[in-house]
C-alpha atoms as a PDB file:
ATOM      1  CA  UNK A   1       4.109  -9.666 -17.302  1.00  0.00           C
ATOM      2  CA  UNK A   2       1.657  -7.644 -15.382  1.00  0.00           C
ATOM      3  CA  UNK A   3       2.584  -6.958 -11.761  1.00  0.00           C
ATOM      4  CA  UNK A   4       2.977  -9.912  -8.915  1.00  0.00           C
ATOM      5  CA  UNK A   5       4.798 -10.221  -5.474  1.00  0.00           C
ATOM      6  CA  UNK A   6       7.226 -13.439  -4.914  1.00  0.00           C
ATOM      7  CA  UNK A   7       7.687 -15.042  -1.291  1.00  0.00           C
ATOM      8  CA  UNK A   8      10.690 -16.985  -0.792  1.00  0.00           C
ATOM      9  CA  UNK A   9      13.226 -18.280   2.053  1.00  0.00           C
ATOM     10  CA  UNK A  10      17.309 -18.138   2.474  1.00  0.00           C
ATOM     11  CA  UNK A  11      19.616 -19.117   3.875  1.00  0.00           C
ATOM     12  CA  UNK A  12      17.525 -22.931   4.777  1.00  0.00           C
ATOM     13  CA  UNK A  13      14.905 -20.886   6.177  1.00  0.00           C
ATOM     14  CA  UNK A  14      17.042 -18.242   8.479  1.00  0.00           C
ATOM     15  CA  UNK A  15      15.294 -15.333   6.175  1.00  0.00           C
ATOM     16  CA  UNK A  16      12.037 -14.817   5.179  1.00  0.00           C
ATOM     17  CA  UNK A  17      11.461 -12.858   2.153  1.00  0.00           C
ATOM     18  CA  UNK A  18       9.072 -10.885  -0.221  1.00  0.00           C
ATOM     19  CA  UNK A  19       9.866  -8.524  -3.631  1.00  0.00           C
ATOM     20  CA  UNK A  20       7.198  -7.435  -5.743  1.00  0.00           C
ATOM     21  CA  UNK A  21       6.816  -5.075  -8.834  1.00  0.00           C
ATOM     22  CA  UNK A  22       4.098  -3.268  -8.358  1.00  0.00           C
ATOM     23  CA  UNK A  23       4.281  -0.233 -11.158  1.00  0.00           C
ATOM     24  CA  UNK A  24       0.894  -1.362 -12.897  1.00  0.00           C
ATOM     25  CA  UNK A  25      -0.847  -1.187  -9.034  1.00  0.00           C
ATOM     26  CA  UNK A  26       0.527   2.315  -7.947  1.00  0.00           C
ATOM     27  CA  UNK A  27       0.070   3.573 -12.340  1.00  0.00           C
ATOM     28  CA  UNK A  28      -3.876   2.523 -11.163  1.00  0.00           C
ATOM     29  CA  UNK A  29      -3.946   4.543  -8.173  1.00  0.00           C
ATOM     30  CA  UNK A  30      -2.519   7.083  -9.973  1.00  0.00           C
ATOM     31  CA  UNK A  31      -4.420   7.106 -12.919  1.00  0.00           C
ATOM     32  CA  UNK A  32      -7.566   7.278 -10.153  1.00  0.00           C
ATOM     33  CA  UNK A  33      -6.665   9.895  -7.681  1.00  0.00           C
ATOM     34  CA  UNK A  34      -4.782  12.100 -10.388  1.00  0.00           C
ATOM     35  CA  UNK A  35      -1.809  12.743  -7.755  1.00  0.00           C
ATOM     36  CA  UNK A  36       1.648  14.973  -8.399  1.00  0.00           C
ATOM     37  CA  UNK A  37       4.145  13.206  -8.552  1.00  0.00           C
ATOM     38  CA  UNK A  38       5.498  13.199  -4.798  1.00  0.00           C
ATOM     39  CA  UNK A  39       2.134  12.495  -3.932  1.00  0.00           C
ATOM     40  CA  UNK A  40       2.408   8.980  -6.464  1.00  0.00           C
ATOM     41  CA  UNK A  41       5.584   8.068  -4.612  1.00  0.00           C
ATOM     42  CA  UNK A  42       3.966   8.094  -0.870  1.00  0.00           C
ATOM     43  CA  UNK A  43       0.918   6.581  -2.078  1.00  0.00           C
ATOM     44  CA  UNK A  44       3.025   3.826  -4.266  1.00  0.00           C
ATOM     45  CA  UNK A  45       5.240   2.876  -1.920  1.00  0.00           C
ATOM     46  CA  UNK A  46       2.340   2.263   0.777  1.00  0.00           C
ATOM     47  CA  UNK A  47       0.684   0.425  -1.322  1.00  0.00           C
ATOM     48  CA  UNK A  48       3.948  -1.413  -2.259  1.00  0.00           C
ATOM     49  CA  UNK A  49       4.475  -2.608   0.981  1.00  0.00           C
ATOM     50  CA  UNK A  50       0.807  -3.289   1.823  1.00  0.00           C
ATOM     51  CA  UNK A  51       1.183  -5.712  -0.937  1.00  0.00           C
ATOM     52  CA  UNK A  52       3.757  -7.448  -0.064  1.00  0.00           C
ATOM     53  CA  UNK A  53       2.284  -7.332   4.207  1.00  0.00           C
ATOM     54  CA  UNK A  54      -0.957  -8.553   2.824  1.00  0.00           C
ATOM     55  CA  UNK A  55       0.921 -11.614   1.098  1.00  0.00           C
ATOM     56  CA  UNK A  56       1.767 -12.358   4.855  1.00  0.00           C
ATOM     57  CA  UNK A  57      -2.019 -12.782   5.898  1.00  0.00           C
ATOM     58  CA  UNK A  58      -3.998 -15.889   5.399  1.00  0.00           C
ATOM     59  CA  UNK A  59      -7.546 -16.914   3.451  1.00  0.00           C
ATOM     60  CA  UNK A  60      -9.893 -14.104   3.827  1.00  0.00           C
ATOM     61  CA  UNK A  61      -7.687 -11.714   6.332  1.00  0.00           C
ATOM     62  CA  UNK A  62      -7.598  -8.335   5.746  1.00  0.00           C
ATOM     63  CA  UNK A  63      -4.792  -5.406   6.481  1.00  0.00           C
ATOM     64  CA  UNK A  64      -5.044  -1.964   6.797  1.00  0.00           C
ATOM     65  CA  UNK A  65      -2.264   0.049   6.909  1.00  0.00           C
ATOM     66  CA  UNK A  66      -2.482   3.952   8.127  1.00  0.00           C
ATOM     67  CA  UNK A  67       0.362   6.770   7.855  1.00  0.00           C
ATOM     68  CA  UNK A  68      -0.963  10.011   9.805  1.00  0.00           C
ATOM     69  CA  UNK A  69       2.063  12.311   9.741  1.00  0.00           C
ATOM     70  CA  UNK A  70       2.160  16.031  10.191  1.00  0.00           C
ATOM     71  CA  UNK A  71       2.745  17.136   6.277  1.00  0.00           C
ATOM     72  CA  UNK A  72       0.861  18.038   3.561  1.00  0.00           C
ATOM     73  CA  UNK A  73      -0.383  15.268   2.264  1.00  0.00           C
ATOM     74  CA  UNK A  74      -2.511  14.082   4.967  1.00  0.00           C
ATOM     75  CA  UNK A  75      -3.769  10.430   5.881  1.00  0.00           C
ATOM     76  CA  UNK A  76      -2.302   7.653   3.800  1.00  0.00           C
ATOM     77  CA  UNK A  77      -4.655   4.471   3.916  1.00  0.00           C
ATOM     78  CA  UNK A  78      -4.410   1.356   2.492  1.00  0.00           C
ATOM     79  CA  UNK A  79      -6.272  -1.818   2.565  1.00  0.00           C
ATOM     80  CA  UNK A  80      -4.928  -5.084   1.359  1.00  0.00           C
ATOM     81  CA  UNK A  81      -5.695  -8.544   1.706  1.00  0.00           C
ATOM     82  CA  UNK A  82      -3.795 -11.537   1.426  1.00  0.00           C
ATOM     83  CA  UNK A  83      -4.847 -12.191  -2.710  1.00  0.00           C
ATOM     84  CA  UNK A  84      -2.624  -9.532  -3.582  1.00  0.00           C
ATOM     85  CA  UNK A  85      -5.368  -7.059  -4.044  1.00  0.00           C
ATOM     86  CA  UNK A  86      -4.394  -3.125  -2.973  1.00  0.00           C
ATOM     87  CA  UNK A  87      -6.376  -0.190  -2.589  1.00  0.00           C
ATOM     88  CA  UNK A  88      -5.804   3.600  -1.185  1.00  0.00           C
ATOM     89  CA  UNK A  89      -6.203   7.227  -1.189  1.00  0.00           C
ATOM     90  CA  UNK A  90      -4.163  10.259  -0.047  1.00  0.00           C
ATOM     91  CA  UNK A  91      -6.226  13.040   1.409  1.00  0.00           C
ATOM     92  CA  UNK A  92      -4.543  15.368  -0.352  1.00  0.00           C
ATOM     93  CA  UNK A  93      -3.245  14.113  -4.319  1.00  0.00           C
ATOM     94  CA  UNK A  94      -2.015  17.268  -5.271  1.00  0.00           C
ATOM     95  CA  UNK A  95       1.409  17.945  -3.036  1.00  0.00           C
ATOM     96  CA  UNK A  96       4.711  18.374  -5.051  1.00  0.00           C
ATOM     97  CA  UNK A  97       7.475  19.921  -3.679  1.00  0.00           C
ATOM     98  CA  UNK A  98      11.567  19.912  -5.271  1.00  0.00           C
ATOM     99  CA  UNK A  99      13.653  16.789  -5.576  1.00  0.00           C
ATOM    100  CA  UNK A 100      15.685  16.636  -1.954  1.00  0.00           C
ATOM    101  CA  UNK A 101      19.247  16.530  -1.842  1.00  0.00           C
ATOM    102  CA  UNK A 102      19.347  13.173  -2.759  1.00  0.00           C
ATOM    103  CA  UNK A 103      18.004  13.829  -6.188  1.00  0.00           C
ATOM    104  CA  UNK A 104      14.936  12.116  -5.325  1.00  0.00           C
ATOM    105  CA  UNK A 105      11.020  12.599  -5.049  1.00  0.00           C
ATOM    106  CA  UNK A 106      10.903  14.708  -1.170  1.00  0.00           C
ATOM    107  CA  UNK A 107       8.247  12.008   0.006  1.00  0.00           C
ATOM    108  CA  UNK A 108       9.208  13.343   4.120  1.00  0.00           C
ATOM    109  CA  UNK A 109       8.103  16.801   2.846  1.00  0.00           C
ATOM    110  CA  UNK A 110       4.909  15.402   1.915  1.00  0.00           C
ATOM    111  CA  UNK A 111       4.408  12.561   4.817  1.00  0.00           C
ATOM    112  CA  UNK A 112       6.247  14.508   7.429  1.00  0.00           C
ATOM    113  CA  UNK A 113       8.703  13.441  10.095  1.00  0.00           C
ATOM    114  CA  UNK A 114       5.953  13.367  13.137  1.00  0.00           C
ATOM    115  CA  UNK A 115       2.885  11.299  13.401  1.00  0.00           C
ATOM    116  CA  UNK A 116       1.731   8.147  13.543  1.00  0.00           C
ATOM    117  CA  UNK A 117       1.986   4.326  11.641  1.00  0.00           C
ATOM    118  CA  UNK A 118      -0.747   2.174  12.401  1.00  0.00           C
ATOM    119  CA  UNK A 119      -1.412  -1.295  10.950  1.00  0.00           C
ATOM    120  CA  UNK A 120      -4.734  -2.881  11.686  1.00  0.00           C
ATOM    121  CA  UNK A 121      -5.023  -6.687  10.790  1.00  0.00           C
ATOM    122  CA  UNK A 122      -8.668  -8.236  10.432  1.00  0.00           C
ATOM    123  CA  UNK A 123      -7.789 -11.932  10.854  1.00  0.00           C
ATOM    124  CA  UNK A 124     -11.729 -12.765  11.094  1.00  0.00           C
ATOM    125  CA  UNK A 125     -12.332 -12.729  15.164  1.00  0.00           C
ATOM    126  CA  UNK A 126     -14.236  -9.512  17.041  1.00  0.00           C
ATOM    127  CA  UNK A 127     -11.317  -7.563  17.891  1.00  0.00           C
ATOM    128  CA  UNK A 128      -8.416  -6.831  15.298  1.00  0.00           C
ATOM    129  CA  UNK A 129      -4.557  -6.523  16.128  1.00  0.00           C
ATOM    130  CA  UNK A 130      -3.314  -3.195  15.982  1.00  0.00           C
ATOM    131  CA  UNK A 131       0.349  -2.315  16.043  1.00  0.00           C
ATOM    132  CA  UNK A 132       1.504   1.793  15.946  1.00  0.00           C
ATOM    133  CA  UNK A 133       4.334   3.187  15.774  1.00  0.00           C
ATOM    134  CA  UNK A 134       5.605   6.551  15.629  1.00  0.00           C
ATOM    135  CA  UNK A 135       6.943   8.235  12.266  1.00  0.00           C
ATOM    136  CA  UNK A 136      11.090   7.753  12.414  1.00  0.00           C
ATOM    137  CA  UNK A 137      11.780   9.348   8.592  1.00  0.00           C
ATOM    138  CA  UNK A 138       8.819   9.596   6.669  1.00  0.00           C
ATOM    139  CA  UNK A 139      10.244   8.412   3.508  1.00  0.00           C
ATOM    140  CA  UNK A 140       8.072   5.327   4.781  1.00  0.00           C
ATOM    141  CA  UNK A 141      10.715   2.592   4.005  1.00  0.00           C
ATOM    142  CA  UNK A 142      12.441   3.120   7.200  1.00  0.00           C
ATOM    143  CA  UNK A 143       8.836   3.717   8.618  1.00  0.00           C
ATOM    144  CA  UNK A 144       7.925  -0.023   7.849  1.00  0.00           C
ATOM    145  CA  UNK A 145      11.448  -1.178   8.754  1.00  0.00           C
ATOM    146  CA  UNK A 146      10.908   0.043  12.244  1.00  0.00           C
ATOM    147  CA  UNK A 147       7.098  -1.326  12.696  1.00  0.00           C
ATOM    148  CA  UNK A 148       8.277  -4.841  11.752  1.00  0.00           C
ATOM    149  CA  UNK A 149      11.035  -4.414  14.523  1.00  0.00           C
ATOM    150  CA  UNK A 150       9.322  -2.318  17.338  1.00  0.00           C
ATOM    151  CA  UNK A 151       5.640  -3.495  17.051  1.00  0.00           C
ATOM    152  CA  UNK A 152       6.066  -7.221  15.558  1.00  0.00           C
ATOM    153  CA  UNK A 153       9.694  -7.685  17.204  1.00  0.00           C
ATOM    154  CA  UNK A 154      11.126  -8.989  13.525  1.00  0.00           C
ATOM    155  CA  UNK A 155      14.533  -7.544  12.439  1.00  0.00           C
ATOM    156  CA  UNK A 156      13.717  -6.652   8.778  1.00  0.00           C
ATOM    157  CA  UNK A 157      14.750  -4.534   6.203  1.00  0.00           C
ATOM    158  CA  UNK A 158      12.001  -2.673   4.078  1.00  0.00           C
ATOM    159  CA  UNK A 159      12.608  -0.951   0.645  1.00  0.00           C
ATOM    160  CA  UNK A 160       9.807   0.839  -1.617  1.00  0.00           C
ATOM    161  CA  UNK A 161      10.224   2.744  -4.637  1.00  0.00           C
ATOM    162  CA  UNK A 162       8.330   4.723  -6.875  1.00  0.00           C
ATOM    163  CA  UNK A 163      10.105   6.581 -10.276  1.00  0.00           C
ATOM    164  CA  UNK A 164       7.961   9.309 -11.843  1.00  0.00           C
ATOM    165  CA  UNK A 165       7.703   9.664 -15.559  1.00  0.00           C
ATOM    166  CA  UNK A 166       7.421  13.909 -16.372  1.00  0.00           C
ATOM    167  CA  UNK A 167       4.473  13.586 -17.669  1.00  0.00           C
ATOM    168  CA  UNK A 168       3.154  12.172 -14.135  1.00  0.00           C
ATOM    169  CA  UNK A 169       2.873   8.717 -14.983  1.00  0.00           C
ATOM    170  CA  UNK A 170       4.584   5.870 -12.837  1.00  0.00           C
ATOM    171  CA  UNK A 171       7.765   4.664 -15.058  1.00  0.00           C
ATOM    172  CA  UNK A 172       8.366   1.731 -12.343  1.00  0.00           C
ATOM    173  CA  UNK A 173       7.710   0.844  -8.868  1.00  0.00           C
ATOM    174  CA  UNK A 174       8.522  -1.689  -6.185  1.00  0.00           C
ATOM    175  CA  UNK A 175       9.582  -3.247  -2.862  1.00  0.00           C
ATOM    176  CA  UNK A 176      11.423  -6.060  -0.794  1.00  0.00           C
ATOM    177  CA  UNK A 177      10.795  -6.924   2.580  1.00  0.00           C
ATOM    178  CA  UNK A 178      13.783  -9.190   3.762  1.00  0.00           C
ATOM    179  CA  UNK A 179      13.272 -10.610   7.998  1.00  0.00           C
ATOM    180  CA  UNK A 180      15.354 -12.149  10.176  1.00  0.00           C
ATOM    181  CA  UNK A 181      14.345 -15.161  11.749  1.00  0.00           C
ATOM    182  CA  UNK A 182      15.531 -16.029  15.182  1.00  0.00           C
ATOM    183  CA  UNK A 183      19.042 -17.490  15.508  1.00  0.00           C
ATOM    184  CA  UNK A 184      19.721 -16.030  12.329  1.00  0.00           C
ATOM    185  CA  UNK A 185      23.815 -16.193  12.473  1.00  0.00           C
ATOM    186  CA  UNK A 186      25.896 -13.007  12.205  1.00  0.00           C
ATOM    187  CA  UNK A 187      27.711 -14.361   8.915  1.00  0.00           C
ATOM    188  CA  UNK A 188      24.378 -14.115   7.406  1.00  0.00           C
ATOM    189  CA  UNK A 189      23.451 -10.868   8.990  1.00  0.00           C
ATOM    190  CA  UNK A 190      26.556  -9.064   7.914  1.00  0.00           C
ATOM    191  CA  UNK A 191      26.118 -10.485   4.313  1.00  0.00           C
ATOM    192  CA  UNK A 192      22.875  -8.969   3.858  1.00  0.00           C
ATOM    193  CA  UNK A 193      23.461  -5.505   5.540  1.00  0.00           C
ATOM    194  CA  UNK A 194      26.567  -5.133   2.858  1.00  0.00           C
ATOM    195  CA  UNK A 195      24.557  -6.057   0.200  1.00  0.00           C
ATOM    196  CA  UNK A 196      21.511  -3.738   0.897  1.00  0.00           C
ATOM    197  CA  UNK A 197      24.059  -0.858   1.367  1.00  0.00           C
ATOM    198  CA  UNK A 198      25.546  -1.418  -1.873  1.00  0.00           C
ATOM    199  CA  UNK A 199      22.892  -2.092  -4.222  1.00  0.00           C
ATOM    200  CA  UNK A 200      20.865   0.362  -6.395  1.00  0.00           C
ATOM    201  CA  UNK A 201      17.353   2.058  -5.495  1.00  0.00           C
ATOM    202  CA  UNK A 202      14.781  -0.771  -5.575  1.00  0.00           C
ATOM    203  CA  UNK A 203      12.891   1.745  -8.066  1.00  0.00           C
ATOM    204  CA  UNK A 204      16.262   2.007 -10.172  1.00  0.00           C
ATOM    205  CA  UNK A 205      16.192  -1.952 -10.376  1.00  0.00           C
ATOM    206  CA  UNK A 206      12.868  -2.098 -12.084  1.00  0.00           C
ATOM    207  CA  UNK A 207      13.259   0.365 -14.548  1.00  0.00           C
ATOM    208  CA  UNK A 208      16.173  -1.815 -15.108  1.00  0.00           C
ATOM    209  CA  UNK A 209      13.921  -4.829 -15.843  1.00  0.00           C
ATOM    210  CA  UNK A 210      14.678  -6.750 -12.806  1.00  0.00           C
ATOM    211  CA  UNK A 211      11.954  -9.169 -11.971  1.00  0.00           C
ATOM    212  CA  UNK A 212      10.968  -9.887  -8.187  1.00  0.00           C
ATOM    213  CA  UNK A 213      13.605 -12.865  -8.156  1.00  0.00           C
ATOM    214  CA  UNK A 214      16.233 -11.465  -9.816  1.00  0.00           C
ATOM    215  CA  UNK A 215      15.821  -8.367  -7.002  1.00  0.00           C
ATOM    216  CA  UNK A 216      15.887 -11.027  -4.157  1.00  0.00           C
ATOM    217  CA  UNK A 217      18.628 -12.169  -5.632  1.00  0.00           C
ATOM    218  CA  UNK A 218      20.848  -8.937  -5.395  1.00  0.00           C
ATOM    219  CA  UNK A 219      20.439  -8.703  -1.836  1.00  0.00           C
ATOM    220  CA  UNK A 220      20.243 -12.658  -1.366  1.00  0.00           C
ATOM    221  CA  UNK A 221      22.525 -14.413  -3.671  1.00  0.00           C
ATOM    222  CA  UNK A 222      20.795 -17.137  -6.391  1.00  0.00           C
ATOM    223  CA  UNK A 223      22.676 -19.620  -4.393  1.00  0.00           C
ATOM    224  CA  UNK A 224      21.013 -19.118  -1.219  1.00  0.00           C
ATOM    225  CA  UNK A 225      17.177 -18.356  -2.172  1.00  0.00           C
ATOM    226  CA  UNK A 226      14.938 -20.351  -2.732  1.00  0.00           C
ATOM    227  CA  UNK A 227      10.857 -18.771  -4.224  1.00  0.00           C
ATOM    228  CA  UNK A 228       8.290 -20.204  -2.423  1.00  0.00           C
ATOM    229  CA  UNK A 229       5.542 -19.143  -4.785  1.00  0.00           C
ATOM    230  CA  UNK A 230       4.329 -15.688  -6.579  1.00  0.00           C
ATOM    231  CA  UNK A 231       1.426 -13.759  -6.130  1.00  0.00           C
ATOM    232  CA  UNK A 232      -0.223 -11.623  -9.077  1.00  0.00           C
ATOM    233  CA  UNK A 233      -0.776  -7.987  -7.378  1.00  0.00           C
ATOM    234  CA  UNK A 234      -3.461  -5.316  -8.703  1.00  0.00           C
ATOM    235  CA  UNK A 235      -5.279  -2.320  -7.591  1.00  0.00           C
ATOM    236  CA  UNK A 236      -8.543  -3.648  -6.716  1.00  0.00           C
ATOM    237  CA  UNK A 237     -11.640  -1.975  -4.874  1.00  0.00           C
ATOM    238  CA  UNK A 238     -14.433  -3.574  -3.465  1.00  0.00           C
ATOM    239  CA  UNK A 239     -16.720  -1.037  -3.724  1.00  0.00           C
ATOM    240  CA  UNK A 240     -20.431  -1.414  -5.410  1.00  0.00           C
ATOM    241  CA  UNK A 241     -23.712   0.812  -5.998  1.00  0.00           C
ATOM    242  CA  UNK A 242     -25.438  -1.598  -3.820  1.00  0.00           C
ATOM    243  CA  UNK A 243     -22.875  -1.338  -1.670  1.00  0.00           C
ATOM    244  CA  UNK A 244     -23.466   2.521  -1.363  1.00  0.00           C
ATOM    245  CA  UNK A 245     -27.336   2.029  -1.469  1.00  0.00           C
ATOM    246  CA  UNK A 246     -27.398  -0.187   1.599  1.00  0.00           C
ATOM    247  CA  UNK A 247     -25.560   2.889   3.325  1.00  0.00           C
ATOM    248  CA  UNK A 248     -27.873   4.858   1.841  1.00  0.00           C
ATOM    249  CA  UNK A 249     -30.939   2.528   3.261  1.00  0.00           C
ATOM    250  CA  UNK A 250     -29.155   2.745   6.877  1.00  0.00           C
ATOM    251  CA  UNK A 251     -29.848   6.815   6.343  1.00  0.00           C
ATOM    252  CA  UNK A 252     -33.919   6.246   7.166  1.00  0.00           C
ATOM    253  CA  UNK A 253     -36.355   6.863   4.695  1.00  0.00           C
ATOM    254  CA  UNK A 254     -36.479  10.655   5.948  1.00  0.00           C
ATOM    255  CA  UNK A 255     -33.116  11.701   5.048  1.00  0.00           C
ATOM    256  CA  UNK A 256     -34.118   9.479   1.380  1.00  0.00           C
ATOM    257  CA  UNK A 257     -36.801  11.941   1.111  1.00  0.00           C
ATOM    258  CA  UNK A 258     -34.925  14.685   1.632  1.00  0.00           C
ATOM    259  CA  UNK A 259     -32.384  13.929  -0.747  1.00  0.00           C
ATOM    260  CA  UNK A 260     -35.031  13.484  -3.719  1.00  0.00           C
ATOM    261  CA  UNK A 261     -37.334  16.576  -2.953  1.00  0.00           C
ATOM    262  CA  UNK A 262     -34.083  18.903  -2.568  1.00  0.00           C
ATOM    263  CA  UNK A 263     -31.828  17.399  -4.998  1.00  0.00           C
ATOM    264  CA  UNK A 264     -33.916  14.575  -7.186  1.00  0.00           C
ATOM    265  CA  UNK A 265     -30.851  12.521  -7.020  1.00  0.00           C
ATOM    266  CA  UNK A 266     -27.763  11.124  -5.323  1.00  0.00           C
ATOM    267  CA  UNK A 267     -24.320  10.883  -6.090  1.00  0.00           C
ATOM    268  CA  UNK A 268     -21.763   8.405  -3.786  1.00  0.00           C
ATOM    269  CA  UNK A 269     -17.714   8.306  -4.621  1.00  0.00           C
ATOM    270  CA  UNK A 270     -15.458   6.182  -3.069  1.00  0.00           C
ATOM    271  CA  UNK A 271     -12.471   7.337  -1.329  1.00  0.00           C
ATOM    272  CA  UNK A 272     -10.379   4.496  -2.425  1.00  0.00           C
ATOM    273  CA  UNK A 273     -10.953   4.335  -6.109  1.00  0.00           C
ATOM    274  CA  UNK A 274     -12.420   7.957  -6.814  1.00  0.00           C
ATOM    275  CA  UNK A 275     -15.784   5.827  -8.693  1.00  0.00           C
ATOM    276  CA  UNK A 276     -18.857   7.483  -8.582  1.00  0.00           C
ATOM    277  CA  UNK A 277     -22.239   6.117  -8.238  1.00  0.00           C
ATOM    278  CA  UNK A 278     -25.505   8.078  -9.105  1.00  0.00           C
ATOM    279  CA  UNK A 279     -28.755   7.337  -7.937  1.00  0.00           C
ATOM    280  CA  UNK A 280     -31.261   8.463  -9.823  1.00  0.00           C
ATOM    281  CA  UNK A 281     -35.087   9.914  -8.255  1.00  0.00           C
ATOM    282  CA  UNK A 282     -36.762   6.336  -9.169  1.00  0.00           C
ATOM    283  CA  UNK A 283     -33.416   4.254  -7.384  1.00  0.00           C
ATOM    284  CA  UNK A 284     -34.333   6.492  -4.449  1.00  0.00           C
ATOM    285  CA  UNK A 285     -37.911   6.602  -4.073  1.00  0.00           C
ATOM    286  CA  UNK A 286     -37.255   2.368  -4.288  1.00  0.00           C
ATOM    287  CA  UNK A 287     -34.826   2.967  -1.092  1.00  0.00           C
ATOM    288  CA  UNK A 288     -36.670   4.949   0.411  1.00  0.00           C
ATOM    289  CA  UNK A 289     -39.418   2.303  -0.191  1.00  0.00           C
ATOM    290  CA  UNK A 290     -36.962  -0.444   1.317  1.00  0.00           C
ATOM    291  CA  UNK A 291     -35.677   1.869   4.165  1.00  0.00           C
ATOM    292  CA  UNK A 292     -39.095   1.594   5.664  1.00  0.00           C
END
């Protein structure tokens, strides 16, 4: 089955909970941006857990989600929405470093342990909520983890995982979000911290197979979950050539006719997707035409 998100309750409603595989989503922006392998894991596990944060949003919201830290790699952005489509960039795709002492992809190398987390939410009214939050790790699960609990004030556990094939493909990514809602008693608590400590990498439980339930489940128990709905998840970018020619349009019809007696053409690519629109020197004399 190609990639989805589940949303669930446990507990009778004292946890709220989300686990999606996302390794088609994050082999897309992959495939797109060409990005080394640490870069893939930064990037995947972003837009892991912008899935799965989207899936909290409503009807025609929108998230975007923004990791500025002081390493290599740059910005990390991220839209999302709450239809389970994903879509980012790194500014920088081609940072690899050696697995840390973990064994594992150095994604805090790459992010950086200073810098900023900002989530913007477009809920469809003139001003957005924005929430920041300094970078605590930079490995970006603990990042979201402290968000929820600093900016949102929701105890909640984040994990996001991305394996890397040699080759540089994506052998299998994912994530959970588990929250605790208030009055959640300390039975429960306790349960779920021992479970999350004893449990396998979240990317270790896909390449196992493990669907989005059967994940919750780990860190849940069967007994106590109970899946709300799923979600089918996909990288997906909005972008258009008429998108691009009404920004070119907004340039004026001088800096049109600049364009086609120095270059006789255009060329637009999106930062999100890497497409690339060209505009030939008829498409921009009729812009030009329409700019005036």
């Amino acid at each position: 089955m190609s990639d989805y998100l589940v949303r669930a309750l446990a507990f009778d409603g004292q946890v709220r909970a989300y686990a999606a595989d996302t390794t088609d989503t994050v082999s897309e922006g992959q495939r797109r941006h060409y990005t080394w392998p640490v870069a893939s894991a930064a990037l995947g596990r972003t837009l892991t857990a912008g899935a799965m944060m989207g899936a909290m949003m409503k009807g025609e919201e929108k998230l975007t989600l923004k990791v500025e830290g002081d390493g290599p790699i740059g910005l990390i952005l991220v839209d999302t929405n709450a239809k389970g489509e994903v879509r980012g960039y790194v500014s920088n795709p081609h940072v690899h470093f050696d697995l840390n002492e973990h064994g594992k992809l150095d994604v805090r190398a790459a992010v950086g342990t200073s810098g900023t987390l900002t989530v913007v939410k477009d809920i469809g009214m003139r001003d957005h909520f924005t929430g920041q939050v300094p970078i605590v790790s930079g490995e970006l699960g603990e990042d979201f983890t402290y968000y929820f609990v600093k900016s949102e004030q929701v105890p909640s556990s984040v994990g996001v995982g991305v394996l890397v094939n040699p080759d540089n493909s994506i052998k299998a990514a994912g994530g959970f979000i588990i929250q605790l809602m208030p009055g959640t008693d300390d039975e429960t608590i306790t349960l779920i911290e021992n479970r999350l400590k004893e449990m396998d990498p979240i990317s270790k439980l896909i390449d196992k197979g493990l669907t989005p339930e059967e994940i919750l489940e780990e860190i849940l128990g069967s007994e106590n979950l109970k899946v709300l709905d799923r979600l089918p998840v996909s990288f997906n970018c909005n972008c258009s050539k008429e998108r691009f020619a009404s920004a070119i349009i907004s340039l004026g019809s001088d800096e049109i006719r600049d364009m086609i007696e120095t270059d006789g053409k255009a060329e637009a690519q999106c930062h999100f997707c890497n497409e690339t629109y060209i505009y030939s020197k008829e498409e921009l004399e009729e812009l030009e035409e329409e700019a005036r």
